[in-house]
C-alpha atoms as a PDB file:
ATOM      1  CA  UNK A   1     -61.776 142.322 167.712  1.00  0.00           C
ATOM      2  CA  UNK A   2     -58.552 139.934 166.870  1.00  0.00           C
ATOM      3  CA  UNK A   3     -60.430 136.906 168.511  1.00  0.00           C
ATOM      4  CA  UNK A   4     -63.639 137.990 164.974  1.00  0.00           C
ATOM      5  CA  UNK A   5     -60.719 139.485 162.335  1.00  0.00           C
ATOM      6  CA  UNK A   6     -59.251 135.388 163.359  1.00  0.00           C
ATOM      7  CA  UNK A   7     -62.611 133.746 162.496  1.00  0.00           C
ATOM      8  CA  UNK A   8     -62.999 135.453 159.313  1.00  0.00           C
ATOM      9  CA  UNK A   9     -59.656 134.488 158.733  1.00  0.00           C
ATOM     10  CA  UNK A  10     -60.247 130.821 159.405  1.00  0.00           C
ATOM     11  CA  UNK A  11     -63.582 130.925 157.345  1.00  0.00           C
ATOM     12  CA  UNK A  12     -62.446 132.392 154.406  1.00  0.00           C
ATOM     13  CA  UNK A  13     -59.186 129.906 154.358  1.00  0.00           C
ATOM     14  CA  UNK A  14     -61.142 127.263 154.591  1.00  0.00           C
ATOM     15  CA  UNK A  15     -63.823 128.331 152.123  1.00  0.00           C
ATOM     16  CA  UNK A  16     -60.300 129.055 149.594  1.00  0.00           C
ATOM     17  CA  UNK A  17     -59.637 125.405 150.549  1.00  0.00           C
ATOM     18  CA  UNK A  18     -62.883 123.669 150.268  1.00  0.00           C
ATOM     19  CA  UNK A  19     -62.901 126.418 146.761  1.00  0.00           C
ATOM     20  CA  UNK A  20     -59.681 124.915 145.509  1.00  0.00           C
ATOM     21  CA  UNK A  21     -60.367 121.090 146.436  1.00  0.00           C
ATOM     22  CA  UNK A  22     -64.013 121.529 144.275  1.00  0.00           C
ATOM     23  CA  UNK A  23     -61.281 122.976 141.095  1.00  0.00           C
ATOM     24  CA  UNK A  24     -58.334 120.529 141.248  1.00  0.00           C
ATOM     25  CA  UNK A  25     -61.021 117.316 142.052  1.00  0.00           C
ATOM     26  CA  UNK A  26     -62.853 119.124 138.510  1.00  0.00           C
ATOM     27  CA  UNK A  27     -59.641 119.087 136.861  1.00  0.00           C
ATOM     28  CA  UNK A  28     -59.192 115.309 137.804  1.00  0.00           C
ATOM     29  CA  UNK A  29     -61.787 114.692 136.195  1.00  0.00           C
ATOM     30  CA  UNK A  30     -61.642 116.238 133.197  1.00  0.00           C
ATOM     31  CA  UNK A  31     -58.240 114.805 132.514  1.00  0.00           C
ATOM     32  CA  UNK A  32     -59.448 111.476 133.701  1.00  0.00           C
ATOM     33  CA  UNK A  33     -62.064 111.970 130.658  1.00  0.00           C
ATOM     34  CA  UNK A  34     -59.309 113.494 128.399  1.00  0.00           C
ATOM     35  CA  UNK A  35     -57.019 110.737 129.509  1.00  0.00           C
ATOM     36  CA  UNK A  36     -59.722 107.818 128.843  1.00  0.00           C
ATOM     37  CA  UNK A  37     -60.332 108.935 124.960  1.00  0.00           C
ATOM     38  CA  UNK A  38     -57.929 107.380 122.142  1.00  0.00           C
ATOM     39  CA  UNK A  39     -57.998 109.171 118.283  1.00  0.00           C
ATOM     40  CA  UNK A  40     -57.051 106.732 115.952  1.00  0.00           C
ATOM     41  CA  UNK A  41     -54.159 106.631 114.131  1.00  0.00           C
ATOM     42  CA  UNK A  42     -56.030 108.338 111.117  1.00  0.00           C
ATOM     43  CA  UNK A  43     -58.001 110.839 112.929  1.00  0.00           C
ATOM     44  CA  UNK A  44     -61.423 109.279 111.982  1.00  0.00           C
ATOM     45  CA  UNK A  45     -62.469 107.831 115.276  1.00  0.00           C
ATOM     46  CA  UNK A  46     -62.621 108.669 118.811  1.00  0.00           C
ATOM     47  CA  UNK A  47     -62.704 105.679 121.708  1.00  0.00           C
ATOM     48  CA  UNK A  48     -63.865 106.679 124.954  1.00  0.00           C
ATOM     49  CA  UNK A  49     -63.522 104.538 127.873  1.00  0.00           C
ATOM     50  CA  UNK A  50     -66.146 103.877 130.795  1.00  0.00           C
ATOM     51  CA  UNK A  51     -64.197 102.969 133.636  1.00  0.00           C
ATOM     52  CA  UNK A  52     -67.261 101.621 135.363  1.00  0.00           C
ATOM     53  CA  UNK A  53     -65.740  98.116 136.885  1.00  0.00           C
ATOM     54  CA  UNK A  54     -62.946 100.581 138.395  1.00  0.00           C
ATOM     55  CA  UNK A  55     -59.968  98.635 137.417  1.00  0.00           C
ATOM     56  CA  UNK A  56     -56.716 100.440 138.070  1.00  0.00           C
ATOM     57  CA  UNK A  57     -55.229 102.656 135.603  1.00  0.00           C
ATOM     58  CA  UNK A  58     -52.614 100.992 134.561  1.00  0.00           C
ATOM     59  CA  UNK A  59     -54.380  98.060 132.999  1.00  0.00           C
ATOM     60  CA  UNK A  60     -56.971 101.035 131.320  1.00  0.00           C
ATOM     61  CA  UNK A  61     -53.591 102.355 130.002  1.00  0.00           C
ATOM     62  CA  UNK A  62     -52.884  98.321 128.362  1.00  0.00           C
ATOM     63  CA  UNK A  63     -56.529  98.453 126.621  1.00  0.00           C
ATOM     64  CA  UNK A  64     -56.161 102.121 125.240  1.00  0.00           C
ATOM     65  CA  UNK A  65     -52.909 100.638 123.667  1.00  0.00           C
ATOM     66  CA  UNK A  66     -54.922  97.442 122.049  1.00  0.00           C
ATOM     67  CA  UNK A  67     -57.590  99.685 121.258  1.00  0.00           C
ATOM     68  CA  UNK A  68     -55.540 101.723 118.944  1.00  0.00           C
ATOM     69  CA  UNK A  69     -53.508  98.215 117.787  1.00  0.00           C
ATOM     70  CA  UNK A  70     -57.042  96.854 116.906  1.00  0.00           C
ATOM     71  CA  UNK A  71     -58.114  99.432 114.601  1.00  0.00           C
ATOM     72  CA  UNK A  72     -54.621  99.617 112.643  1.00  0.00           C
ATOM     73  CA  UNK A  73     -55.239  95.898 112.034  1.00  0.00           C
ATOM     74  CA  UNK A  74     -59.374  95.855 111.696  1.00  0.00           C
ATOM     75  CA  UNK A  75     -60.029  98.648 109.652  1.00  0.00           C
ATOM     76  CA  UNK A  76     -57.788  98.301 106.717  1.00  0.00           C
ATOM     77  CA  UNK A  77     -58.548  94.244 107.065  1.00  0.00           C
ATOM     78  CA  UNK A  78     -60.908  93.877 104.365  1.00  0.00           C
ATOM     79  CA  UNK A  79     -62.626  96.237 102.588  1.00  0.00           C
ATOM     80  CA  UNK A  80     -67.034  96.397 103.492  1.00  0.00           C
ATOM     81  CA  UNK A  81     -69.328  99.052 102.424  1.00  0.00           C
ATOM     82  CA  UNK A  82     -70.129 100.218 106.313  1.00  0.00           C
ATOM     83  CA  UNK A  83     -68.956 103.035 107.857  1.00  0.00           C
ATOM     84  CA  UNK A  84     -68.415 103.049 111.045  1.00  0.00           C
ATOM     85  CA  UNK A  85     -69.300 105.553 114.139  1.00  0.00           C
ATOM     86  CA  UNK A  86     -67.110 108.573 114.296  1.00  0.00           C
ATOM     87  CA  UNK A  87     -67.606 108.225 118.393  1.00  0.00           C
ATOM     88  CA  UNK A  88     -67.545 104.738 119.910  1.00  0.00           C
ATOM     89  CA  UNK A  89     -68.164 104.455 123.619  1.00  0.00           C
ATOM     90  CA  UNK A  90     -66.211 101.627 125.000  1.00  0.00           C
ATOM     91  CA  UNK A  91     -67.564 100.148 128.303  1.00  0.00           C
ATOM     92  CA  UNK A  92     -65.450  97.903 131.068  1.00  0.00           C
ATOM     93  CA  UNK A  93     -68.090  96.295 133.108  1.00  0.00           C
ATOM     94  CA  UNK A  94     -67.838  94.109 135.910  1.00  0.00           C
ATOM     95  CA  UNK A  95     -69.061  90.292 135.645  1.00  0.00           C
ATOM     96  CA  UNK A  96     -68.298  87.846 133.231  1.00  0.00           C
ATOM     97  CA  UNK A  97     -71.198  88.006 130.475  1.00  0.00           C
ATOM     98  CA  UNK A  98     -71.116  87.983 127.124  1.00  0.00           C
ATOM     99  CA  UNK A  99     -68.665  91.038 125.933  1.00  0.00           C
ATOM    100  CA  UNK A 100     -71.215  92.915 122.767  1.00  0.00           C
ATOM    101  CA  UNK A 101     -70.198  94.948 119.985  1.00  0.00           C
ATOM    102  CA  UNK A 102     -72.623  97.676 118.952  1.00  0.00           C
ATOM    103  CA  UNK A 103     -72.506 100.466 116.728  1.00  0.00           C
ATOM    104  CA  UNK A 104     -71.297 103.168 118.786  1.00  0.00           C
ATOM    105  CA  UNK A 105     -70.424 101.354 122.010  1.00  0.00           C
ATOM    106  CA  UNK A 106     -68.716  98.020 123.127  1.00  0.00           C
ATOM    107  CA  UNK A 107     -69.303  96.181 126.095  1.00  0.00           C
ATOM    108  CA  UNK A 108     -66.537  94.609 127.673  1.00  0.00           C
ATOM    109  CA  UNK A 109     -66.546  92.127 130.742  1.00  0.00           C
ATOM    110  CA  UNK A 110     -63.996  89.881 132.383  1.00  0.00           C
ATOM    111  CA  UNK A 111     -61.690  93.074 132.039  1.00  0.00           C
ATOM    112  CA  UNK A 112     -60.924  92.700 135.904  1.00  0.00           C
ATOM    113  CA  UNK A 113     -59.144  88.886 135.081  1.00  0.00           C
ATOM    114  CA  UNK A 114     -58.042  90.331 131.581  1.00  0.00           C
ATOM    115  CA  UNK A 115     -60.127  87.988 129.606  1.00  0.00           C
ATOM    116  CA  UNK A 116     -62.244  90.479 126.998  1.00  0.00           C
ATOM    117  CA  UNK A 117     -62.087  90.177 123.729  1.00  0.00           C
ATOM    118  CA  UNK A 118     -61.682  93.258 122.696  1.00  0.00           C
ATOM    119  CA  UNK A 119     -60.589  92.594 119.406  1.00  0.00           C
ATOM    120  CA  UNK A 120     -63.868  90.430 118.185  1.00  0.00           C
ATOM    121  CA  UNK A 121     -66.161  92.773 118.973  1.00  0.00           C
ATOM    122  CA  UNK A 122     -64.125  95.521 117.867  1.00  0.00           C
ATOM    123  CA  UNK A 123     -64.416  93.854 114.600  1.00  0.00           C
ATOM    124  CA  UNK A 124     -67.931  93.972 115.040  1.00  0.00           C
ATOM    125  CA  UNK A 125     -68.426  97.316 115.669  1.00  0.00           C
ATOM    126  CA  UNK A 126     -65.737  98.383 112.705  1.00  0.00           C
ATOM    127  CA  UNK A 127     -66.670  96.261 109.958  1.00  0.00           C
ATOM    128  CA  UNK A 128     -70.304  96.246 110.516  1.00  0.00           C
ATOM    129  CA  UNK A 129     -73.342  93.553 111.418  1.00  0.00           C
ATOM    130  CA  UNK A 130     -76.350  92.935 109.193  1.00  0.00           C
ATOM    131  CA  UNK A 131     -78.558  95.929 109.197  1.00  0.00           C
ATOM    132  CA  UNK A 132     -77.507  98.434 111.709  1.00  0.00           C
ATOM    133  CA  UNK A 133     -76.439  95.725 113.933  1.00  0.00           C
ATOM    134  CA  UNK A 134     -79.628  93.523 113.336  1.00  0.00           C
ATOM    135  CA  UNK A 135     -79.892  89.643 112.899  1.00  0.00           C
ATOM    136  CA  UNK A 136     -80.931  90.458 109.246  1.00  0.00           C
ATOM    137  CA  UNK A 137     -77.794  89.153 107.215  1.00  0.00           C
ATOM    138  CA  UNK A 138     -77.192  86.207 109.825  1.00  0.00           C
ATOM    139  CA  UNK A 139     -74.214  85.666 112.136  1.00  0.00           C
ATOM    140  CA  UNK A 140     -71.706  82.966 109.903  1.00  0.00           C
ATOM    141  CA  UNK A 141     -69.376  85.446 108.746  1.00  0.00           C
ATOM    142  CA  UNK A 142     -69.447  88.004 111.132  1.00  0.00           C
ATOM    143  CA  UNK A 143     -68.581  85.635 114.320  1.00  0.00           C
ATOM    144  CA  UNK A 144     -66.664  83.859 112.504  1.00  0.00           C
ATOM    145  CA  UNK A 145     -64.345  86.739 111.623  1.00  0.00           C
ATOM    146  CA  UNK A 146     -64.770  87.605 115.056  1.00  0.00           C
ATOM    147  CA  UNK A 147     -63.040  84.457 116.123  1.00  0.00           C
ATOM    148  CA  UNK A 148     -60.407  84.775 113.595  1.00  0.00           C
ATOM    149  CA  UNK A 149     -59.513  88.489 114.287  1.00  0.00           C
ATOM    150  CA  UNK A 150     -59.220  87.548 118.340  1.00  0.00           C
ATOM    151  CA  UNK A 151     -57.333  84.561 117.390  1.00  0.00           C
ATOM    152  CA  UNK A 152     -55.198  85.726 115.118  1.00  0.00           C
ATOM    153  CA  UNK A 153     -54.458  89.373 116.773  1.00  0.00           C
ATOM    154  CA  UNK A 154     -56.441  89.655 120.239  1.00  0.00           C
ATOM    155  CA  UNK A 155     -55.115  87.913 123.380  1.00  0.00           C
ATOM    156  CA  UNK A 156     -58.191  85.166 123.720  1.00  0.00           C
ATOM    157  CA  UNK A 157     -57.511  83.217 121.546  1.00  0.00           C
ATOM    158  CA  UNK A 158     -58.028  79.111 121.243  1.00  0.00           C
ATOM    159  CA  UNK A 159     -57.399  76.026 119.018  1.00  0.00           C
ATOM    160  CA  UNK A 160     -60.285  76.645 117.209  1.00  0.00           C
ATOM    161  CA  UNK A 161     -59.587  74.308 114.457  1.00  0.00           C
ATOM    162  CA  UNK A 162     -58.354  71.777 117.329  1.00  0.00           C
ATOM    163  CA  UNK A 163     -61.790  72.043 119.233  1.00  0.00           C
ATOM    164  CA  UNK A 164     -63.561  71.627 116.078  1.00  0.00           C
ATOM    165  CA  UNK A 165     -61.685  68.350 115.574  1.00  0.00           C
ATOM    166  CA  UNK A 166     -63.273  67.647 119.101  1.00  0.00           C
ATOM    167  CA  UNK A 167     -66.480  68.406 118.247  1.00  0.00           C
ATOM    168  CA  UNK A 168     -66.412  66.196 114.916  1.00  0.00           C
ATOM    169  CA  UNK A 169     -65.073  63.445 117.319  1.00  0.00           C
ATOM    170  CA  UNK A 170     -68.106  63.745 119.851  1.00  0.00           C
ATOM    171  CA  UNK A 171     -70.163  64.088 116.772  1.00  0.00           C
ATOM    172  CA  UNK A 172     -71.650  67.586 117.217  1.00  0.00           C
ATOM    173  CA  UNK A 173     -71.662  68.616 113.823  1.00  0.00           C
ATOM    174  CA  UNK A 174     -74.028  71.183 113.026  1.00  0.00           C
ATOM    175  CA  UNK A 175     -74.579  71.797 109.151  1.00  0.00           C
ATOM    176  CA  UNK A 176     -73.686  74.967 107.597  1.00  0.00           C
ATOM    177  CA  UNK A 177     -76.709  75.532 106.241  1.00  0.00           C
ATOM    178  CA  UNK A 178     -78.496  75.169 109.313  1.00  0.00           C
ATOM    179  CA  UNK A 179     -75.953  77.819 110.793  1.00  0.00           C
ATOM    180  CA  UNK A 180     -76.662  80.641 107.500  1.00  0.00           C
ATOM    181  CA  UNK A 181     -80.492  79.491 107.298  1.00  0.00           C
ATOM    182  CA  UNK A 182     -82.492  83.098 108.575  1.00  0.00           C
ATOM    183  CA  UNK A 183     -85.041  80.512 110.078  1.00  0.00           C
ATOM    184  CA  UNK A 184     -82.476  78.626 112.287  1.00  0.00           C
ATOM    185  CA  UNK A 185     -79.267  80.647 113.000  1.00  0.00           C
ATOM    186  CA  UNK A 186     -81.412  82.466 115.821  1.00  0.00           C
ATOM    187  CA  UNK A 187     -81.587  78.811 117.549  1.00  0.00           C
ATOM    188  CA  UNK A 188     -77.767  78.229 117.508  1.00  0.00           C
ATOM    189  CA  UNK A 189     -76.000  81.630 117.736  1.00  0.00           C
ATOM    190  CA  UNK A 190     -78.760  83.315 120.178  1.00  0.00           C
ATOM    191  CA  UNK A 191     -80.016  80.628 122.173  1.00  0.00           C
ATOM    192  CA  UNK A 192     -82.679  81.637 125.077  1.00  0.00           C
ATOM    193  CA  UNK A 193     -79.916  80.832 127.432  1.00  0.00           C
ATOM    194  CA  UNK A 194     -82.543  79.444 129.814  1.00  0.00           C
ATOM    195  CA  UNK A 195     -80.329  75.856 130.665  1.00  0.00           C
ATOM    196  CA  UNK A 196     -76.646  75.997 130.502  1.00  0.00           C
ATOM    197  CA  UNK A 197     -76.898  73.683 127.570  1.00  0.00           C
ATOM    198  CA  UNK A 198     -78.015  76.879 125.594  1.00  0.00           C
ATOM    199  CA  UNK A 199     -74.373  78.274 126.564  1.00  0.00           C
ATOM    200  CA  UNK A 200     -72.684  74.953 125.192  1.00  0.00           C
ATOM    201  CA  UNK A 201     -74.861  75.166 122.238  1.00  0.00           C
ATOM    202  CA  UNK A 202     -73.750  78.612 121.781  1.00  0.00           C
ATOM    203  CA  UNK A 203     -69.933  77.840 122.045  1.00  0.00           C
ATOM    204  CA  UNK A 204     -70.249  75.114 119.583  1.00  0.00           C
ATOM    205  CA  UNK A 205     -71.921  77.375 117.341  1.00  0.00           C
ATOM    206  CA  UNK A 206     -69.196  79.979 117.391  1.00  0.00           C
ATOM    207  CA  UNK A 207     -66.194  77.441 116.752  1.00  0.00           C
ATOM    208  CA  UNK A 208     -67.949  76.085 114.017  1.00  0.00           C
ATOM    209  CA  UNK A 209     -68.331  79.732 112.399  1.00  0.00           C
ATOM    210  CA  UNK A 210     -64.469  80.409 113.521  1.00  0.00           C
ATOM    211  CA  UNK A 211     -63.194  77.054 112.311  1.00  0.00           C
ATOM    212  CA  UNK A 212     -65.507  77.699 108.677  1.00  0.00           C
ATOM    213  CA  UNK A 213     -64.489  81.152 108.254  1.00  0.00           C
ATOM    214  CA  UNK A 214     -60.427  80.767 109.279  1.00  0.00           C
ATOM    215  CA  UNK A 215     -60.410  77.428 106.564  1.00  0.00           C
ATOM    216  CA  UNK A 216     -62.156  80.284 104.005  1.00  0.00           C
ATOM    217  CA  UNK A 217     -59.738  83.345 104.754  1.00  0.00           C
ATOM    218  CA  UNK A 218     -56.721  80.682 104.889  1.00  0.00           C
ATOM    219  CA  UNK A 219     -57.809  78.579 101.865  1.00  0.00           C
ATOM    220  CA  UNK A 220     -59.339  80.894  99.182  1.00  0.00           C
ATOM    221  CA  UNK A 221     -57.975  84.186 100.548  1.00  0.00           C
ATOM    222  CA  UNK A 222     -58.814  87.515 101.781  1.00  0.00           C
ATOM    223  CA  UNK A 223     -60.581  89.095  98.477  1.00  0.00           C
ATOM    224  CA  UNK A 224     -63.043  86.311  98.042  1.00  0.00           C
ATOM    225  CA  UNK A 225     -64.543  86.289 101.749  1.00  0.00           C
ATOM    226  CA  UNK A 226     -64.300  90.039 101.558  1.00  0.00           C
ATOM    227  CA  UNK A 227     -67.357  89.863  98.920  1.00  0.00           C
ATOM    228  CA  UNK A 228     -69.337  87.174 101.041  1.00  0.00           C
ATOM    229  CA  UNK A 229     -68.595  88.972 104.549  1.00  0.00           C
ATOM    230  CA  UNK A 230     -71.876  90.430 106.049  1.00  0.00           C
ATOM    231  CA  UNK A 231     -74.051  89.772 102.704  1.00  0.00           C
ATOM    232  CA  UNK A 232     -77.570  88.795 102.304  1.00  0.00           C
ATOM    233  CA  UNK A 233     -78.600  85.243 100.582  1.00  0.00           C
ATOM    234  CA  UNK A 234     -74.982  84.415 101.943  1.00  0.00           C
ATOM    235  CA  UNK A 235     -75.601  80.603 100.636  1.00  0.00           C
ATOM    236  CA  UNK A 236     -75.958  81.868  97.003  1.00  0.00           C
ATOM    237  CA  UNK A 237     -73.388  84.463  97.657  1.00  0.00           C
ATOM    238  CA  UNK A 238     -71.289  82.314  98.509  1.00  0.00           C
ATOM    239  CA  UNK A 239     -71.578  79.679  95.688  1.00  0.00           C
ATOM    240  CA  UNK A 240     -71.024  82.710  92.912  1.00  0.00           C
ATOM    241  CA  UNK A 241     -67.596  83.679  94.626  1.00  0.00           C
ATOM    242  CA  UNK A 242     -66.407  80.611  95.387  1.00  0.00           C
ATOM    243  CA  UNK A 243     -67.972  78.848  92.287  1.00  0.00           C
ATOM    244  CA  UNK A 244     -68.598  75.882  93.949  1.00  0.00           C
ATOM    245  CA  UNK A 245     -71.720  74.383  96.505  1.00  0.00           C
ATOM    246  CA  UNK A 246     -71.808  75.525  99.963  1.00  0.00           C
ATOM    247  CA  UNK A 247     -71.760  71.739 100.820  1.00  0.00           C
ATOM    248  CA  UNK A 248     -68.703  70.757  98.707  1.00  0.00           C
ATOM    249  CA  UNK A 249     -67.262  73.541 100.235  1.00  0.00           C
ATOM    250  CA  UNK A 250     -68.034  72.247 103.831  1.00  0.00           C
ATOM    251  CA  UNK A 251     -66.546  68.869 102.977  1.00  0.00           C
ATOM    252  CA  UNK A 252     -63.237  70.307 102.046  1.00  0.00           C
ATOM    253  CA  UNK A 253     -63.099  71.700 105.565  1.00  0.00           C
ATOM    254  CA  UNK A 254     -64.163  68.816 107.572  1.00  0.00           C
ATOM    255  CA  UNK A 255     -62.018  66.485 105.413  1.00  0.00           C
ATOM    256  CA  UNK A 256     -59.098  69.046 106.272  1.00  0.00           C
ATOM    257  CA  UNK A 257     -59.719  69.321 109.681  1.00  0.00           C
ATOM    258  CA  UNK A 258     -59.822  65.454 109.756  1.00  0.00           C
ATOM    259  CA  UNK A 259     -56.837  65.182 108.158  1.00  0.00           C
ATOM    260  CA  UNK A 260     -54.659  67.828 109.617  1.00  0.00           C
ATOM    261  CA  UNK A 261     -55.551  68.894 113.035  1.00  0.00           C
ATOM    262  CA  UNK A 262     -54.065  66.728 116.048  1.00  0.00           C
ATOM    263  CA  UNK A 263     -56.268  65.860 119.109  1.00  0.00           C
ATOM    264  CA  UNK A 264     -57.489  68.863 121.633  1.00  0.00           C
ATOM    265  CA  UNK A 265     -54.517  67.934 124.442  1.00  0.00           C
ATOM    266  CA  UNK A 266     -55.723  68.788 128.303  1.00  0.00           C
ATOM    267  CA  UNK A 267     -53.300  71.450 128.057  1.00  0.00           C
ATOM    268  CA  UNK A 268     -55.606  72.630 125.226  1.00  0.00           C
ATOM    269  CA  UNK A 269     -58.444  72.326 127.394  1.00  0.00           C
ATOM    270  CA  UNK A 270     -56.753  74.013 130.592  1.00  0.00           C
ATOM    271  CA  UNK A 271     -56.706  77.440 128.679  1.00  0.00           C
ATOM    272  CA  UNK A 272     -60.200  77.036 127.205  1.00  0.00           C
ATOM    273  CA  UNK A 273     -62.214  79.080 129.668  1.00  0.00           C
ATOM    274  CA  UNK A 274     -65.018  76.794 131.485  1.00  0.00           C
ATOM    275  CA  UNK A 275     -64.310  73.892 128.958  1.00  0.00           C
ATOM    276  CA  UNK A 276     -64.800  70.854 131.446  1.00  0.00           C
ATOM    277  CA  UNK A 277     -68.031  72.732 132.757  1.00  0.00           C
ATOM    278  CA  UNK A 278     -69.743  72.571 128.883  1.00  0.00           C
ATOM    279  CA  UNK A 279     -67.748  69.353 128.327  1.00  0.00           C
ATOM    280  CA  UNK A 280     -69.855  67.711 131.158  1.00  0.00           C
ATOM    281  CA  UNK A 281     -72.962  68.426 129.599  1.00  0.00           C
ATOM    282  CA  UNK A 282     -72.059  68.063 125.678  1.00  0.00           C
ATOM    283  CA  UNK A 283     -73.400  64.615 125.145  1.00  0.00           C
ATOM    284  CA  UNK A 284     -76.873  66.071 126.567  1.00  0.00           C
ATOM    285  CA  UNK A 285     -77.016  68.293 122.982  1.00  0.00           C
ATOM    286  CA  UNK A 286     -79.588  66.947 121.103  1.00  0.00           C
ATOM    287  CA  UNK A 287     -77.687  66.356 117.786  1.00  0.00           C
ATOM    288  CA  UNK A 288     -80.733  65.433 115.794  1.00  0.00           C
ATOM    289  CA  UNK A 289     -81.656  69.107 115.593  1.00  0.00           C
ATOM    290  CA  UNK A 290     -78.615  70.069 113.935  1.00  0.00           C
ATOM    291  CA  UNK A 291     -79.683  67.630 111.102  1.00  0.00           C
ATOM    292  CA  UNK A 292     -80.549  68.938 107.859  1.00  0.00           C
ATOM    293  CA  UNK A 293     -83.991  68.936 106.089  1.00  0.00           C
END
């Protein structure tokens, strides 16, 4: 009778313990899921983190912080007529690929080596892109602020006016008309990515758009590229707030770049991620496509 009255014993403290492991691994959980969700500073959006590469807390603790520093700066930035997603799901995914901005959810890689930029596509996803995220208004403005918001506030940031100096000097200068033309922006800003010359092509594509944009913002100010940011016929657009051709305005930046930015240094080129990989296949751009009609 004491050797059964000990077995029930036994079963039922271990069924209390297997009982209480299932609750306080539940609770873990939750608070993990509690724990991963930032409120903005206003109230008016909720972040919620994926852990899915499994980095340790502490650095998920560092990008809750520069989630809430981004949308302090982003939001009140300039002024658009989006609204963004009261619930943003915010993704940190192994690899290196391109980091994307959506809607409702960002996907950041290279969070492992602490190289996402969190910031651009935050901007992205607060500011708005085309047509509910569509190609439909182009990508000029909207990368380029991308650049500008990483450089200027996000942590990977480059000489973008120095590697556009580069550029100019290995004469890969793509028009800007090319780069806001519906029919071609695909070619430059989306590329197939089918040779790693499409990635190059890419990354000259965006420094031209961060370069363009930062002489704009720096230049004419904040409340003229507010009214051209994210706009349709941005060529147009851009000639009635500015008052002046899109090529004259074009000239004034390459002639300041010209004139004021020193030569990219290797130092400059040791904190460019992969630069001496798409440096040793730059001269294999075909140049003559960039040409204008």
């Amino acid at each position: 009778m004491l050797r059964y009255m000990t077995i029930i014993f036994s079963i039922l403290l271990i069924t209390a313990c297997s009982n209480s492991t299932v609750i306080d691994t539940e609770k873990k959980k939750e608070k993990t899921v509690q724990d991963n969700i930032v409120i903005s500073e206003d109230g008016k959006i909720s972040f919620k983190i994926y852990n899915t590469a499994g980095v340790p807390e502490e650095r998920v603790d560092i990008i809750k912080k520069e989630i809430s520093n981004a949308y302090k700066v982003i939001h009140q930035f300039i002024k658009t007529d989006y609204t963004p997603s009261e619930k943003i799901n915010i993704f940190l995914l192994e690899g290196n690929e391109n980091s994307w901005g959506l809607r409702s959810e960002i996907k950041l890689y290279s969070v492992r080596n602490g190289k996402y930029p969190l910031v651009h596509e935050m901007t992205h996803t607060l500011l708005g892109y085309g047509n509910n995220f569509d190609d439909s208004k182009g990508y000029l403005t909207q990368e380029g602020l991308g650049v500008y918001m990483e450089n200027t506030y996000g942590k990977q940031s480059y000489p973008v006016h120095k590697v556009m100096n580069y550029l100019m000097d290995k004469e890969k200068i793509i028009p800007i008309n090319k780069l806001i033309d519906l029919t071609t922006d695909d070619f430059f800003f989306r590329p197939p990515f089918v040779e790693y010359e499409d990635v190059v092509l890419q990354w000259i594509s965006y420094t031209h758009a961060g370069s363009f944009i930062t002489f704009l913002i720096d230049s004419y100010g904040l409340e003229k590229f507010e009214q051209v940011y994210n706009q349709d016929q941005l060529e147009k657009k851009m000639q009635d707030i500015y008052g002046k051709q899109l090529e004259k305005i074009e000239e004034e930046w390459l002639h300041f770049i010209e004139k004021n930015e020193q030569e990219l240094t290797s130092n400059d080129m040791m904190k460019i991620d992969h630069f001496y990989n798409m440096n040793s296949v730059i001269d294999h751009i075909n140049v003559d496509e960039y040409q204008s009609h």
